[in-house]
PDB file of N, CA and C in Angstrom:
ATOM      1  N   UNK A   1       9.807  10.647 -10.038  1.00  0.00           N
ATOM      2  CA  UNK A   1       9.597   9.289  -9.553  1.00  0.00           C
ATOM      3  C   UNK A   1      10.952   8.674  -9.230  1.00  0.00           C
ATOM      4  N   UNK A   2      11.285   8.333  -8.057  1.00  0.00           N
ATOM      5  CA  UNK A   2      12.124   7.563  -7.823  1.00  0.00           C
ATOM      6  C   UNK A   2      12.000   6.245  -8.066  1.00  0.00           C
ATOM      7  N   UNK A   3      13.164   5.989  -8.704  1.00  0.00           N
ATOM      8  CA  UNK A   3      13.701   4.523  -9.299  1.00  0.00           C
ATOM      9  C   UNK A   3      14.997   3.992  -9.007  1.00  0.00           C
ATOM     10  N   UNK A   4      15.770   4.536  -8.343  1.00  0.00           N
ATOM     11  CA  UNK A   4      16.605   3.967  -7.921  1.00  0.00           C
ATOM     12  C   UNK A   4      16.791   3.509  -6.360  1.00  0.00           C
ATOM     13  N   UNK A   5      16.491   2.353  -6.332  1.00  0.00           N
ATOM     14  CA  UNK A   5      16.484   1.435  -4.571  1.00  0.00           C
ATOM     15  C   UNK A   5      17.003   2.634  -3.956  1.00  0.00           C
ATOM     16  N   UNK A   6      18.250   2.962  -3.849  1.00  0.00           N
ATOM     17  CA  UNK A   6      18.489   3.384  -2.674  1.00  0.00           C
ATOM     18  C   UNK A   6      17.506   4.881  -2.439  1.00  0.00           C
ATOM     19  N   UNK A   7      16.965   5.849  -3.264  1.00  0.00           N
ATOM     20  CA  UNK A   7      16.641   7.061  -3.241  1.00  0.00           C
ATOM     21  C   UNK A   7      15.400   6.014  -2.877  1.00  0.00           C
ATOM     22  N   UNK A   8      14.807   5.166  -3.431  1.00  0.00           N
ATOM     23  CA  UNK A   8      13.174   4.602  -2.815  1.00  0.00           C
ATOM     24  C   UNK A   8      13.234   4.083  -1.344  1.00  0.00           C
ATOM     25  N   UNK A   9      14.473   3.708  -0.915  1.00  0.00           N
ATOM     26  CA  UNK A   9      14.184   3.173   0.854  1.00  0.00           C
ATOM     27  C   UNK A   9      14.932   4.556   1.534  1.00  0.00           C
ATOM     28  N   UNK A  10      15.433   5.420   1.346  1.00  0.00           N
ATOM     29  CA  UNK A  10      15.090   6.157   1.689  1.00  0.00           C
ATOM     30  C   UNK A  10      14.128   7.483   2.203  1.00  0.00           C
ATOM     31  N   UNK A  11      13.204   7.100   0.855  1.00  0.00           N
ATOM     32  CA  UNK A  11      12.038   7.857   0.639  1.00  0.00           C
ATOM     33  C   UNK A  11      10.986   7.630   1.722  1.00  0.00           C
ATOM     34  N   UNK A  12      10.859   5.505   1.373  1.00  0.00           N
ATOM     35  CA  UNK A  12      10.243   5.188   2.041  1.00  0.00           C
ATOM     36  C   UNK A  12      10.684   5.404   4.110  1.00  0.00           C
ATOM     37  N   UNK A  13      11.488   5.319   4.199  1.00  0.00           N
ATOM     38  CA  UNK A  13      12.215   5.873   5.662  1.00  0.00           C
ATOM     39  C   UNK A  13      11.603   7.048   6.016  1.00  0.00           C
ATOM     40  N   UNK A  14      11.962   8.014   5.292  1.00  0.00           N
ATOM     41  CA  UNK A  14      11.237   9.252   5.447  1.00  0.00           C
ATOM     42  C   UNK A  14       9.690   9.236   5.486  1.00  0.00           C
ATOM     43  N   UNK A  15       8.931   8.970   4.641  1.00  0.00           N
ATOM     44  CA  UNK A  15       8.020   8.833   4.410  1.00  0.00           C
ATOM     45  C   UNK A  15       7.038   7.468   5.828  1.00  0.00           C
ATOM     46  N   UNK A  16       7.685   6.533   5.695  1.00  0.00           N
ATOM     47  CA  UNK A  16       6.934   5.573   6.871  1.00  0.00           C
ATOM     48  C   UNK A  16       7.463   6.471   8.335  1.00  0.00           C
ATOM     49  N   UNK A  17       8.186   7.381   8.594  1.00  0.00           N
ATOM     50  CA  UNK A  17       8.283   7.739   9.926  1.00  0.00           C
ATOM     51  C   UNK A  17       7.315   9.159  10.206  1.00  0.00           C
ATOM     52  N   UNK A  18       6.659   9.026   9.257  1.00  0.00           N
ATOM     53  CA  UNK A  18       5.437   9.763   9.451  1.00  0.00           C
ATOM     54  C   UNK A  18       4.514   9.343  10.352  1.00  0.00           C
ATOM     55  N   UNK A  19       4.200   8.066   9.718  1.00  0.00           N
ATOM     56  CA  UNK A  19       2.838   7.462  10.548  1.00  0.00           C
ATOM     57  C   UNK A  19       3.864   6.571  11.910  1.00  0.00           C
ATOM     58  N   UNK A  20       4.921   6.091  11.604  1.00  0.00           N
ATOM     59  CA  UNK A  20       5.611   5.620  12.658  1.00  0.00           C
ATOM     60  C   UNK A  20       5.912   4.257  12.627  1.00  0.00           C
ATOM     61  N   UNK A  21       5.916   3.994  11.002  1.00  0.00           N
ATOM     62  CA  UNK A  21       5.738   2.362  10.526  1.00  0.00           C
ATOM     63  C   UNK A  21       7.233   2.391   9.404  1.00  0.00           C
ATOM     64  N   UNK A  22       8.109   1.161   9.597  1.00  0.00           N
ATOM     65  CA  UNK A  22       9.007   0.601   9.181  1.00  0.00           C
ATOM     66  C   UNK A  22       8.349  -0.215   7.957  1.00  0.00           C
ATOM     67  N   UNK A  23       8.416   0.305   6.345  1.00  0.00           N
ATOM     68  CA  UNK A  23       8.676   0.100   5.206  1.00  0.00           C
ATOM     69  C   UNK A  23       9.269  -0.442   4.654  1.00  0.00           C
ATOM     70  N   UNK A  24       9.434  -2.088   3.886  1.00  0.00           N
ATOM     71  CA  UNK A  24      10.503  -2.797   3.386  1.00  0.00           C
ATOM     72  C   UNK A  24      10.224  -2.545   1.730  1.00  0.00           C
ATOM     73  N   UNK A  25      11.271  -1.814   1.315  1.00  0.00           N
ATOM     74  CA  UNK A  25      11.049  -2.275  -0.250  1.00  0.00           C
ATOM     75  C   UNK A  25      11.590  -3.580  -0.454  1.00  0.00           C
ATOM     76  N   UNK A  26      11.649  -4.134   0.285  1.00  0.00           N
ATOM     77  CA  UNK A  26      11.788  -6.059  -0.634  1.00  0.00           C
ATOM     78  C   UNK A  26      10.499  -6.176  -0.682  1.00  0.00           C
ATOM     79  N   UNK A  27       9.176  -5.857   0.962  1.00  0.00           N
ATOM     80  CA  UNK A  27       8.257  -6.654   0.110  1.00  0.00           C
ATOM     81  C   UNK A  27       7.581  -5.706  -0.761  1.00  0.00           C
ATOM     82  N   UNK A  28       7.190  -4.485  -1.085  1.00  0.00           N
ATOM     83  CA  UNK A  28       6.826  -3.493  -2.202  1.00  0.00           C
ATOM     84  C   UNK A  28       6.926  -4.016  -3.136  1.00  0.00           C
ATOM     85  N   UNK A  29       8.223  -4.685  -3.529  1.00  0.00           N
ATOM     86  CA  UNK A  29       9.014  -4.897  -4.901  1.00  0.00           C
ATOM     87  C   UNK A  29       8.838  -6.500  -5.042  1.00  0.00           C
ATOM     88  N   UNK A  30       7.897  -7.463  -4.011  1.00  0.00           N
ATOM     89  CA  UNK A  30       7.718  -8.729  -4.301  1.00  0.00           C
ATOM     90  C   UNK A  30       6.902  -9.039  -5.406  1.00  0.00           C
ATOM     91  N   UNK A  31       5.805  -8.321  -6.181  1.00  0.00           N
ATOM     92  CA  UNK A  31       5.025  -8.608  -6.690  1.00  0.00           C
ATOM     93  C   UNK A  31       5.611  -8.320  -8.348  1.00  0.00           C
ATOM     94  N   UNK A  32       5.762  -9.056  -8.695  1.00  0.00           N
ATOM     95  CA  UNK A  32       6.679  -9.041 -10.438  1.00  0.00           C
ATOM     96  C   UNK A  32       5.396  -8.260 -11.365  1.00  0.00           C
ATOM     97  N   UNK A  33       4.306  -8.527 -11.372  1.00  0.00           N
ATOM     98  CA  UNK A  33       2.836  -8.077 -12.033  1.00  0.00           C
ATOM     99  C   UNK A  33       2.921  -6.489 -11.810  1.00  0.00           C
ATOM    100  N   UNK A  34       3.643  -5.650 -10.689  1.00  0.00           N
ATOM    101  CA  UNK A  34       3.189  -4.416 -10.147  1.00  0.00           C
ATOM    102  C   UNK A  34       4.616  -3.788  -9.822  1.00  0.00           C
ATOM    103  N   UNK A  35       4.808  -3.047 -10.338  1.00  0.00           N
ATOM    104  CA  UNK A  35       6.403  -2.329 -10.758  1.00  0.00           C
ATOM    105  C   UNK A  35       6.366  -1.223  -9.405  1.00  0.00           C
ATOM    106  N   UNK A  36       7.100  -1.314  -8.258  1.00  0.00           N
ATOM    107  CA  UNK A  36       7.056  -0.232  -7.340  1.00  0.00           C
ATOM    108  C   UNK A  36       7.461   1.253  -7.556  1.00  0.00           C
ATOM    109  N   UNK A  37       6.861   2.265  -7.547  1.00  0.00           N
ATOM    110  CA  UNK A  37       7.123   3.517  -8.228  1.00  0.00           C
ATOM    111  C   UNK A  37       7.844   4.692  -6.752  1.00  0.00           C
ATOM    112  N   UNK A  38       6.647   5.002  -5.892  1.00  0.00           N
ATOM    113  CA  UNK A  38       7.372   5.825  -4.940  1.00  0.00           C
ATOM    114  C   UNK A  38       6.452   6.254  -3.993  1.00  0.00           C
ATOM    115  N   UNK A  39       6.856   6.839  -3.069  1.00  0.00           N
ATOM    116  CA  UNK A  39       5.934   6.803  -2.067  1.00  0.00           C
ATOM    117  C   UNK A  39       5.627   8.586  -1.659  1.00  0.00           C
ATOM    118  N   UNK A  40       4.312   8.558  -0.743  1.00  0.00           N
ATOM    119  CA  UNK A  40       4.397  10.247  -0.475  1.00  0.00           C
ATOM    120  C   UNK A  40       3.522  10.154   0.458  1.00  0.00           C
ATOM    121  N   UNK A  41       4.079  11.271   1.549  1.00  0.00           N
ATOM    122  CA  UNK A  41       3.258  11.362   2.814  1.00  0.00           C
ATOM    123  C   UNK A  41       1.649  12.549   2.302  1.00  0.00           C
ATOM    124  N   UNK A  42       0.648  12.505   2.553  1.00  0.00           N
ATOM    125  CA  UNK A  42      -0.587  13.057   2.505  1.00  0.00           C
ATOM    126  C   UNK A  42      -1.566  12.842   4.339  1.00  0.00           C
ATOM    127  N   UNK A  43      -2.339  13.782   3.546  1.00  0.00           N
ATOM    128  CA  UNK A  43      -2.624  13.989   5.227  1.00  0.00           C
ATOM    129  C   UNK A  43      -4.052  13.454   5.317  1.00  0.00           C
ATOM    130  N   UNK A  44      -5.106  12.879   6.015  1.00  0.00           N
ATOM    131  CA  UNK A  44      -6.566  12.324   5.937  1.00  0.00           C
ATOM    132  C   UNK A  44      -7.183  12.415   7.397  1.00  0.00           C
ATOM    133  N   UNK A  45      -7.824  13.161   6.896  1.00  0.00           N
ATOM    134  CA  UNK A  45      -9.304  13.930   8.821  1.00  0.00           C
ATOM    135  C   UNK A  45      -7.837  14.414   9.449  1.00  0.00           C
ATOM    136  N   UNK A  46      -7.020  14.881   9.008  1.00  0.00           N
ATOM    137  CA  UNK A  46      -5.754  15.606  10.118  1.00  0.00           C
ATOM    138  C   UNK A  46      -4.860  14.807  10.984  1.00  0.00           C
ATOM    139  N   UNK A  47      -4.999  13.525  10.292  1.00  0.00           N
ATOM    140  CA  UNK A  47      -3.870  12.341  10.254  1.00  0.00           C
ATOM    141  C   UNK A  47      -2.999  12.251   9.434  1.00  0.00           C
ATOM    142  N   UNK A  48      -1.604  11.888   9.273  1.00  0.00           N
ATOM    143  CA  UNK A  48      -0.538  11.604   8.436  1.00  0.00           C
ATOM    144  C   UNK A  48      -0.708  10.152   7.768  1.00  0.00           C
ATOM    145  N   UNK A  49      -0.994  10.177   6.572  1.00  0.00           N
ATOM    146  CA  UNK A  49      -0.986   8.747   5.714  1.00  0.00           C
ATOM    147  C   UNK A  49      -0.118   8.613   5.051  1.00  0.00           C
ATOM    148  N   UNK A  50       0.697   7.616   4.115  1.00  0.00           N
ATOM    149  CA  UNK A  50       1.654   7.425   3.377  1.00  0.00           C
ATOM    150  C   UNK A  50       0.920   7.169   2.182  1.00  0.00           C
ATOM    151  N   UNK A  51       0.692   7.099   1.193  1.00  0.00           N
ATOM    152  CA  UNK A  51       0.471   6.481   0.336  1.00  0.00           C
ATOM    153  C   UNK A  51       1.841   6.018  -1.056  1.00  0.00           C
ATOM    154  N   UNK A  52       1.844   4.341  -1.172  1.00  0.00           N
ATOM    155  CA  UNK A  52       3.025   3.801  -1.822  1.00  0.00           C
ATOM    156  C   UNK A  52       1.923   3.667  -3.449  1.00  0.00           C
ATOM    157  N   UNK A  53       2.714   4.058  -4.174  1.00  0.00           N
ATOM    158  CA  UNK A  53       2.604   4.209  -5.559  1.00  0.00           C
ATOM    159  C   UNK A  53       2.929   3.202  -6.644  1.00  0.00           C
ATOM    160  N   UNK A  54       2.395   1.955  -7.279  1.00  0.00           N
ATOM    161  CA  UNK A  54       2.900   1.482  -8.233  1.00  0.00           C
ATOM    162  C   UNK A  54       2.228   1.700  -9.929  1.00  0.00           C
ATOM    163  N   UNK A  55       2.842   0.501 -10.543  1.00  0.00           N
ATOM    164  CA  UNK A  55       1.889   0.843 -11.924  1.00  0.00           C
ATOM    165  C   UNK A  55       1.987  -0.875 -12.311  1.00  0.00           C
ATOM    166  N   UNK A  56       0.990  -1.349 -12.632  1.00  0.00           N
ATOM    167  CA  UNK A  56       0.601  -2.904 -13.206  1.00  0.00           C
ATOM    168  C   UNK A  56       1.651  -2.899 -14.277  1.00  0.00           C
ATOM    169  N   UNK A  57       1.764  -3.903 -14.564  1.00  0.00           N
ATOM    170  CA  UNK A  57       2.191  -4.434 -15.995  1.00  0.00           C
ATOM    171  C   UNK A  57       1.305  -4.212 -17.214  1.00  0.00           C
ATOM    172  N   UNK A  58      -0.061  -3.723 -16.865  1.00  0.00           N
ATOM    173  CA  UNK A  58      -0.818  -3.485 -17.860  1.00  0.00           C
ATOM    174  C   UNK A  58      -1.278  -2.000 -18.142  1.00  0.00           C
ATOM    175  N   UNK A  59      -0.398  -1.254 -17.476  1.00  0.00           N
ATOM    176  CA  UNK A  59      -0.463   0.159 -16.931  1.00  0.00           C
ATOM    177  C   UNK A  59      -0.949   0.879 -16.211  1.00  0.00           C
ATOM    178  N   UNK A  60      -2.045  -0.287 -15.505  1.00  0.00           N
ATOM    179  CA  UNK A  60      -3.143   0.882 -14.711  1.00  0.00           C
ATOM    180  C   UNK A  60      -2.151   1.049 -12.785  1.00  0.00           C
ATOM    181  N   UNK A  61      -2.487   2.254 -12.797  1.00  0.00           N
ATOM    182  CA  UNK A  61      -1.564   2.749 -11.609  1.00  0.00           C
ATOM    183  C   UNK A  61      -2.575   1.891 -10.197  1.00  0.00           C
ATOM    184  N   UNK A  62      -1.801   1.697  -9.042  1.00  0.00           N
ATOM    185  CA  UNK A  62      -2.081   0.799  -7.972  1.00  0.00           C
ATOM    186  C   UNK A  62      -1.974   1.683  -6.762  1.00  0.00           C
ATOM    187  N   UNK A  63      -2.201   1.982  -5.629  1.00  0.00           N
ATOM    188  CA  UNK A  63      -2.167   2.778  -4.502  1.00  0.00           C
ATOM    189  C   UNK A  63      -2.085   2.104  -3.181  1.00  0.00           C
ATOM    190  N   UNK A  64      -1.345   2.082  -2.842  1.00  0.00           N
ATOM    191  CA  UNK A  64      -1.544   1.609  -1.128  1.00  0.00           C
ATOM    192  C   UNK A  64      -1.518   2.381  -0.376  1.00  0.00           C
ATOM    193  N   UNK A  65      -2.795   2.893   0.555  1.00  0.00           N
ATOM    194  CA  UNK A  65      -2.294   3.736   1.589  1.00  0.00           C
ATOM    195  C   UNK A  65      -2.645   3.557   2.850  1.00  0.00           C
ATOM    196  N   UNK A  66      -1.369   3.461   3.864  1.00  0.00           N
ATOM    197  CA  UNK A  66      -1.521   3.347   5.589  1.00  0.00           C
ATOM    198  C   UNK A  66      -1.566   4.740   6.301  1.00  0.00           C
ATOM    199  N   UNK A  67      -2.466   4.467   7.163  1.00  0.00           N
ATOM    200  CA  UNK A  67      -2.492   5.625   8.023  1.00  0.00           C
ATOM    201  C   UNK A  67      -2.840   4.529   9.339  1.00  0.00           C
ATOM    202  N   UNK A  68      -2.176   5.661  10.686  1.00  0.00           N
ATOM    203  CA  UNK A  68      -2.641   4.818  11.599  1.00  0.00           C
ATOM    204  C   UNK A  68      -3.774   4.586  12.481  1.00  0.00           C
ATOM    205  N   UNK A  69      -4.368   3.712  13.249  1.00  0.00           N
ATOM    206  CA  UNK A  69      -5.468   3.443  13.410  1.00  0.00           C
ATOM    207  C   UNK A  69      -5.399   2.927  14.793  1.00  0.00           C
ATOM    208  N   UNK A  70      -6.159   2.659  15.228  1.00  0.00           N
ATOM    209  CA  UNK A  70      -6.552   2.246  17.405  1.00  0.00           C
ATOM    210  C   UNK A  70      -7.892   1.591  17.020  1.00  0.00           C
ATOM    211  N   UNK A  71      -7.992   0.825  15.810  1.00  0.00           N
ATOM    212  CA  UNK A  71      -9.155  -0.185  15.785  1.00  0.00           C
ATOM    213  C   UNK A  71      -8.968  -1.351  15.785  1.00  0.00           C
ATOM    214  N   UNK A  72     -10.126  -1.966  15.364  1.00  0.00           N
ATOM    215  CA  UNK A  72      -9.435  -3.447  15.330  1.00  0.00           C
ATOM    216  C   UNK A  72      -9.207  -4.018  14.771  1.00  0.00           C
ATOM    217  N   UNK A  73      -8.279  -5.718  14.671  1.00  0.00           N
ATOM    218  CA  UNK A  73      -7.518  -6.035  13.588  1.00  0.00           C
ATOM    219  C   UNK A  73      -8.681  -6.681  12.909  1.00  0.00           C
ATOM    220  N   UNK A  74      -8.304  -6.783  11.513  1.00  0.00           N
ATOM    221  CA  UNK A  74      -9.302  -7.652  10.511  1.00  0.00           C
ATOM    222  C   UNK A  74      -8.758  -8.622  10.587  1.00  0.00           C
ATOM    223  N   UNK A  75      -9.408 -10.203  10.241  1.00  0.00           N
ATOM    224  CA  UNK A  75      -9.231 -11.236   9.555  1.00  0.00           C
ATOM    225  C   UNK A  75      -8.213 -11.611   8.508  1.00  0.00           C
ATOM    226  N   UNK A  76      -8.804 -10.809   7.435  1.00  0.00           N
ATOM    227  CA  UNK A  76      -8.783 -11.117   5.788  1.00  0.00           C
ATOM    228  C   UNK A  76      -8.515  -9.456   5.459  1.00  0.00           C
ATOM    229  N   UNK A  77      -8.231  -9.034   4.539  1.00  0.00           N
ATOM    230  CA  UNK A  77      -8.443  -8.394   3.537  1.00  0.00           C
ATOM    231  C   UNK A  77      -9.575  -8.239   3.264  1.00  0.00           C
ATOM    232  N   UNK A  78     -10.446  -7.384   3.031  1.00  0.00           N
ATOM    233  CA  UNK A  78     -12.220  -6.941   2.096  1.00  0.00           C
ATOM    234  C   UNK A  78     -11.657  -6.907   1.258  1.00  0.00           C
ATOM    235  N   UNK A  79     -12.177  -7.463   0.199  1.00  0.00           N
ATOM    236  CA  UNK A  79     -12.198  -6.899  -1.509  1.00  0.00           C
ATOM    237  C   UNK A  79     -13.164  -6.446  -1.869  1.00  0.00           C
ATOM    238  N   UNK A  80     -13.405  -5.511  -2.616  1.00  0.00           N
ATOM    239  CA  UNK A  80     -14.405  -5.043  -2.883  1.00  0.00           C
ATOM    240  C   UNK A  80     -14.107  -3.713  -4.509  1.00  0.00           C
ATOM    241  N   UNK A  81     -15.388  -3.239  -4.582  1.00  0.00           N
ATOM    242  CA  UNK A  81     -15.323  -2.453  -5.924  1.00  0.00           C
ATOM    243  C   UNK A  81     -15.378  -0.852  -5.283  1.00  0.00           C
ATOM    244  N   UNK A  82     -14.545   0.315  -5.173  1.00  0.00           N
ATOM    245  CA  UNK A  82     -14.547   1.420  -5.293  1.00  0.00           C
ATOM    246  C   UNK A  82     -14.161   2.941  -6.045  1.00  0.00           C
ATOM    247  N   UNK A  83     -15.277   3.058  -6.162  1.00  0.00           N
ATOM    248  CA  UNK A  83     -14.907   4.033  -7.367  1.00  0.00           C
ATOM    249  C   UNK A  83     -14.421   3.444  -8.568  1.00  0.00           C
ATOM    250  N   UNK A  84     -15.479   2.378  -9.004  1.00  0.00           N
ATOM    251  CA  UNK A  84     -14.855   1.720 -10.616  1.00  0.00           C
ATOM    252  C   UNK A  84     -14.092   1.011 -10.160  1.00  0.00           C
ATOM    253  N   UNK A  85     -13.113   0.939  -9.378  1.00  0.00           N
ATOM    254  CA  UNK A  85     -11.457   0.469  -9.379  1.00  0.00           C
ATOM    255  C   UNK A  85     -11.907  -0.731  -7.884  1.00  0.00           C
ATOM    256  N   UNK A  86     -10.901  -1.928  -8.304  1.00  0.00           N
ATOM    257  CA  UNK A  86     -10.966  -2.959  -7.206  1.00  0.00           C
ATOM    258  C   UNK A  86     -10.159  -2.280  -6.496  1.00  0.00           C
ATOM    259  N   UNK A  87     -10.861  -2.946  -4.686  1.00  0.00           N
ATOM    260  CA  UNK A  87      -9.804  -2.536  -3.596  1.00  0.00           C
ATOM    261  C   UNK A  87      -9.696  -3.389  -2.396  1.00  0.00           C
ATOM    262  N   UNK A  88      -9.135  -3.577  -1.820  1.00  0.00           N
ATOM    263  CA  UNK A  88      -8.882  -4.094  -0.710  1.00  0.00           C
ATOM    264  C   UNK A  88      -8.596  -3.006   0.910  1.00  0.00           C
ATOM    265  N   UNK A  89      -9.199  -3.826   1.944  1.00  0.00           N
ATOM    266  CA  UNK A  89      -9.302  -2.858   2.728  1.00  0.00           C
ATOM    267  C   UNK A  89      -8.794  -3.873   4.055  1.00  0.00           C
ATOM    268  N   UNK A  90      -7.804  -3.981   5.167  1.00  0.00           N
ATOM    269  CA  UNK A  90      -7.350  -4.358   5.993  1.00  0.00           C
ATOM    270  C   UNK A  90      -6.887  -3.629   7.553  1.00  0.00           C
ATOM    271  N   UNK A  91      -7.052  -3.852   8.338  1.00  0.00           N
ATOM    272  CA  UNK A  91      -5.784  -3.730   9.491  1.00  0.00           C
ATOM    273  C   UNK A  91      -5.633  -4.553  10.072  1.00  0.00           C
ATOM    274  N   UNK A  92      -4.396  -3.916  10.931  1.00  0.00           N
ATOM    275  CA  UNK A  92      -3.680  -4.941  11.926  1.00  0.00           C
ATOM    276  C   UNK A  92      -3.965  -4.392  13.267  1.00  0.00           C
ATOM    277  N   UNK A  93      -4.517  -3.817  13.518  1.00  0.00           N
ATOM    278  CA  UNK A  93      -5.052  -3.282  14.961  1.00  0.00           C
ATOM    279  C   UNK A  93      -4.393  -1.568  15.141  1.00  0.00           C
ATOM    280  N   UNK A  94      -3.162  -1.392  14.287  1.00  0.00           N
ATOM    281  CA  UNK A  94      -2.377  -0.283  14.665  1.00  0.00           C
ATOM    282  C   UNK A  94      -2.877   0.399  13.821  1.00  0.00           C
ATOM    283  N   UNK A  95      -2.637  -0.133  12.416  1.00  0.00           N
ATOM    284  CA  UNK A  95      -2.627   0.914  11.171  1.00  0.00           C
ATOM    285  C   UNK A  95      -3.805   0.177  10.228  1.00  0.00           C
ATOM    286  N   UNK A  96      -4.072   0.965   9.136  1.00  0.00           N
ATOM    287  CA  UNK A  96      -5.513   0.500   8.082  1.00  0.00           C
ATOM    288  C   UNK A  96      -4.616   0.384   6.787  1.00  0.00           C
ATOM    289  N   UNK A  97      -5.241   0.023   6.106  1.00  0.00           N
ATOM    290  CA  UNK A  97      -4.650   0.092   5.088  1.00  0.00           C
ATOM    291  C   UNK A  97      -5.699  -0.099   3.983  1.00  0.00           C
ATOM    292  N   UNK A  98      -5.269   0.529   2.691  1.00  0.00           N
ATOM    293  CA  UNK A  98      -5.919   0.193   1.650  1.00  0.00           C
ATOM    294  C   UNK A  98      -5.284   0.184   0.432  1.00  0.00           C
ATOM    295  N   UNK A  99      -5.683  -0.941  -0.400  1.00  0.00           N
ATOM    296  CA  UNK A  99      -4.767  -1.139  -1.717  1.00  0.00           C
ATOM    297  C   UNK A  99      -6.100  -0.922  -3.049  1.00  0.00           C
ATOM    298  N   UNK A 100      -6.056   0.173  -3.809  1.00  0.00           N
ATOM    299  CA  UNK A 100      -6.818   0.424  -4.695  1.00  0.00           C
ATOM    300  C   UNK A 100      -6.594   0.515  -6.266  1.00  0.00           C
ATOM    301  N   UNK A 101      -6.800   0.373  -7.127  1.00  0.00           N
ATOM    302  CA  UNK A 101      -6.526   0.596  -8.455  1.00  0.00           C
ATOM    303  C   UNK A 101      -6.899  -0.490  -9.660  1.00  0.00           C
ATOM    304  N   UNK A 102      -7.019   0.238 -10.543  1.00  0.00           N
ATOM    305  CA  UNK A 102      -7.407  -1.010 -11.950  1.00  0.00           C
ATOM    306  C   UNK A 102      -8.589  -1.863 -11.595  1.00  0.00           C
ATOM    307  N   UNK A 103      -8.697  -2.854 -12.687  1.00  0.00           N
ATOM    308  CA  UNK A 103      -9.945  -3.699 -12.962  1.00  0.00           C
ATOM    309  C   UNK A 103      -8.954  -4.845 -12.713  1.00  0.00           C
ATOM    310  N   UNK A 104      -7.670  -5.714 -11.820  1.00  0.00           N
ATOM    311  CA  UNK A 104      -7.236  -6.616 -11.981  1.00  0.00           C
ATOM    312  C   UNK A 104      -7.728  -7.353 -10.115  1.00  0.00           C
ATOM    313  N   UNK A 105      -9.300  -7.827 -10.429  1.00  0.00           N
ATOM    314  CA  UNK A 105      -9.711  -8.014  -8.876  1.00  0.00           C
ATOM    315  C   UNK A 105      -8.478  -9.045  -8.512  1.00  0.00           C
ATOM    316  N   UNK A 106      -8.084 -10.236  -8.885  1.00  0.00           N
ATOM    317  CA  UNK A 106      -6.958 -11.299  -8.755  1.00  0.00           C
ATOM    318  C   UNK A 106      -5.768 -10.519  -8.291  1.00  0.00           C
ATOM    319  N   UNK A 107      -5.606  -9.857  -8.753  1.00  0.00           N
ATOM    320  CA  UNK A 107      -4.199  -8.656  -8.303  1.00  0.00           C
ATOM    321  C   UNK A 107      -4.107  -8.290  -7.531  1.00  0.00           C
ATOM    322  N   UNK A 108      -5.611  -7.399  -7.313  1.00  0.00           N
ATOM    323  CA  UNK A 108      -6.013  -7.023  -5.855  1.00  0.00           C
ATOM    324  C   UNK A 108      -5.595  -7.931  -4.785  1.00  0.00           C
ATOM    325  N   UNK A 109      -6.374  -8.817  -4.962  1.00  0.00           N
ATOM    326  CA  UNK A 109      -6.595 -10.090  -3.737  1.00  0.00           C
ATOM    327  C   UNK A 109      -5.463 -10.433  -3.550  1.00  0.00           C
ATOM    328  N   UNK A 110      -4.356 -10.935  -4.521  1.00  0.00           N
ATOM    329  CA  UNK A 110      -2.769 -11.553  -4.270  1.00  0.00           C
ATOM    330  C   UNK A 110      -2.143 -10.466  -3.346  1.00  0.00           C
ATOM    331  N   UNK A 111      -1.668  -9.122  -4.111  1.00  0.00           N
ATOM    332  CA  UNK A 111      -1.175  -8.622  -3.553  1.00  0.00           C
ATOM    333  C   UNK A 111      -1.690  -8.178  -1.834  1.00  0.00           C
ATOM    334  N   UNK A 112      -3.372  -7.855  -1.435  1.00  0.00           N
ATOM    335  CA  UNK A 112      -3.327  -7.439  -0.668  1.00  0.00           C
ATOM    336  C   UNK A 112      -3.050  -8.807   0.606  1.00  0.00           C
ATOM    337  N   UNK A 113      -3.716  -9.703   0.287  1.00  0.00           N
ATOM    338  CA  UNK A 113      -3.596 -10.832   0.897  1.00  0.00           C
ATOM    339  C   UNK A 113      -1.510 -11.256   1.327  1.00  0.00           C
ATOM    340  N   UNK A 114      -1.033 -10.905   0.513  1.00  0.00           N
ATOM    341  CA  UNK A 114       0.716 -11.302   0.850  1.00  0.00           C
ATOM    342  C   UNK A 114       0.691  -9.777   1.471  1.00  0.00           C
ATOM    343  N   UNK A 115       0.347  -8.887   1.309  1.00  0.00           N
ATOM    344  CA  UNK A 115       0.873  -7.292   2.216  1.00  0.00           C
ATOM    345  C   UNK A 115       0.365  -7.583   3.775  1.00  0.00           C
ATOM    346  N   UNK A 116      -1.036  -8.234   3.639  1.00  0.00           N
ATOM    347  CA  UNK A 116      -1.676  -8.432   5.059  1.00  0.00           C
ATOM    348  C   UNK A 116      -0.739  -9.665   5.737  1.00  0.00           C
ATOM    349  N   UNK A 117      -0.245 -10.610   5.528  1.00  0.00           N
ATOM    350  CA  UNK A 117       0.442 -11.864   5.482  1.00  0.00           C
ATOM    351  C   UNK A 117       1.658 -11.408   6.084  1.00  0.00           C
ATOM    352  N   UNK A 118       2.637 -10.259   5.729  1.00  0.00           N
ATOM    353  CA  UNK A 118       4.064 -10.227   5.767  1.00  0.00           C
ATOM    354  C   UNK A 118       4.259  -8.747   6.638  1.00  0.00           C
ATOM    355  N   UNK A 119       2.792  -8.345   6.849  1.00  0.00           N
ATOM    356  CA  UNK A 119       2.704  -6.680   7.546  1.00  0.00           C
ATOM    357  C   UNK A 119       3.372  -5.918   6.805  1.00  0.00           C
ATOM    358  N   UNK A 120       3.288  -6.069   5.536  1.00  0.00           N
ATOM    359  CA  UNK A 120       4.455  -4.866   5.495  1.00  0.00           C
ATOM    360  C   UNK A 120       5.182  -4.150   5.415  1.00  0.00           C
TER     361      UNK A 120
END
């Protein structure tokens, strides 16, 4: 696990020029509740996704993952319940995104709501 900034925006560099999307660990690292851990490229229907890695303050691990997309943009954020675990589900017309993990629905909603807010 990378923990040191510079090995994590690098990672993330590497890792967001997969899908073809510019990664800020300032905002990753905005949320004080959700400790940013590291990121890793995975692949979905034979698309390149990123998925960014954290862990709550209460330990339960958090997931964000973008892959890109040619649909259309959402509104809002969905919140919703999957697989046990709250999630949020968004795009911006380019890319999708989804933020999944733990029982903290409020967490959910903050964080995905400021990720949808700041792109990013």
């Amino acid at each position: 696990i990378s923990a040191v900034p510079d090995e994590q925006t690098s990672e993330l560099a590497r890792d967001g020029a997969a899908i073809g999307k510019s990664v800020s660990l300032d905002r990753l690292t905005a949320f004080p509740e959700a400790d940013y851990k590291r990121a890793q490229i995975l692949s979905f229907e034979g698309k390149a996704l990123i998925q960014l890695a954290f862990l709550t303050s209460a330990g339960e691990p958090l997931a964000l993952c973008i892959i890109r997309s040619d649909g259309m943009a959402s509104e809002a954020p969905a919140v919703s319940e999957m697989e046990g675990m709250q999630s949020a589900h968004w795009s911006d017309g380019t890319y999708e995104y989804l933020l999944i993990g733990g029982s903290d629905d409020a967490l959910i909603r903050r964080m995905s709501s400021g990720f949808a807010s700041t792109g990013i």
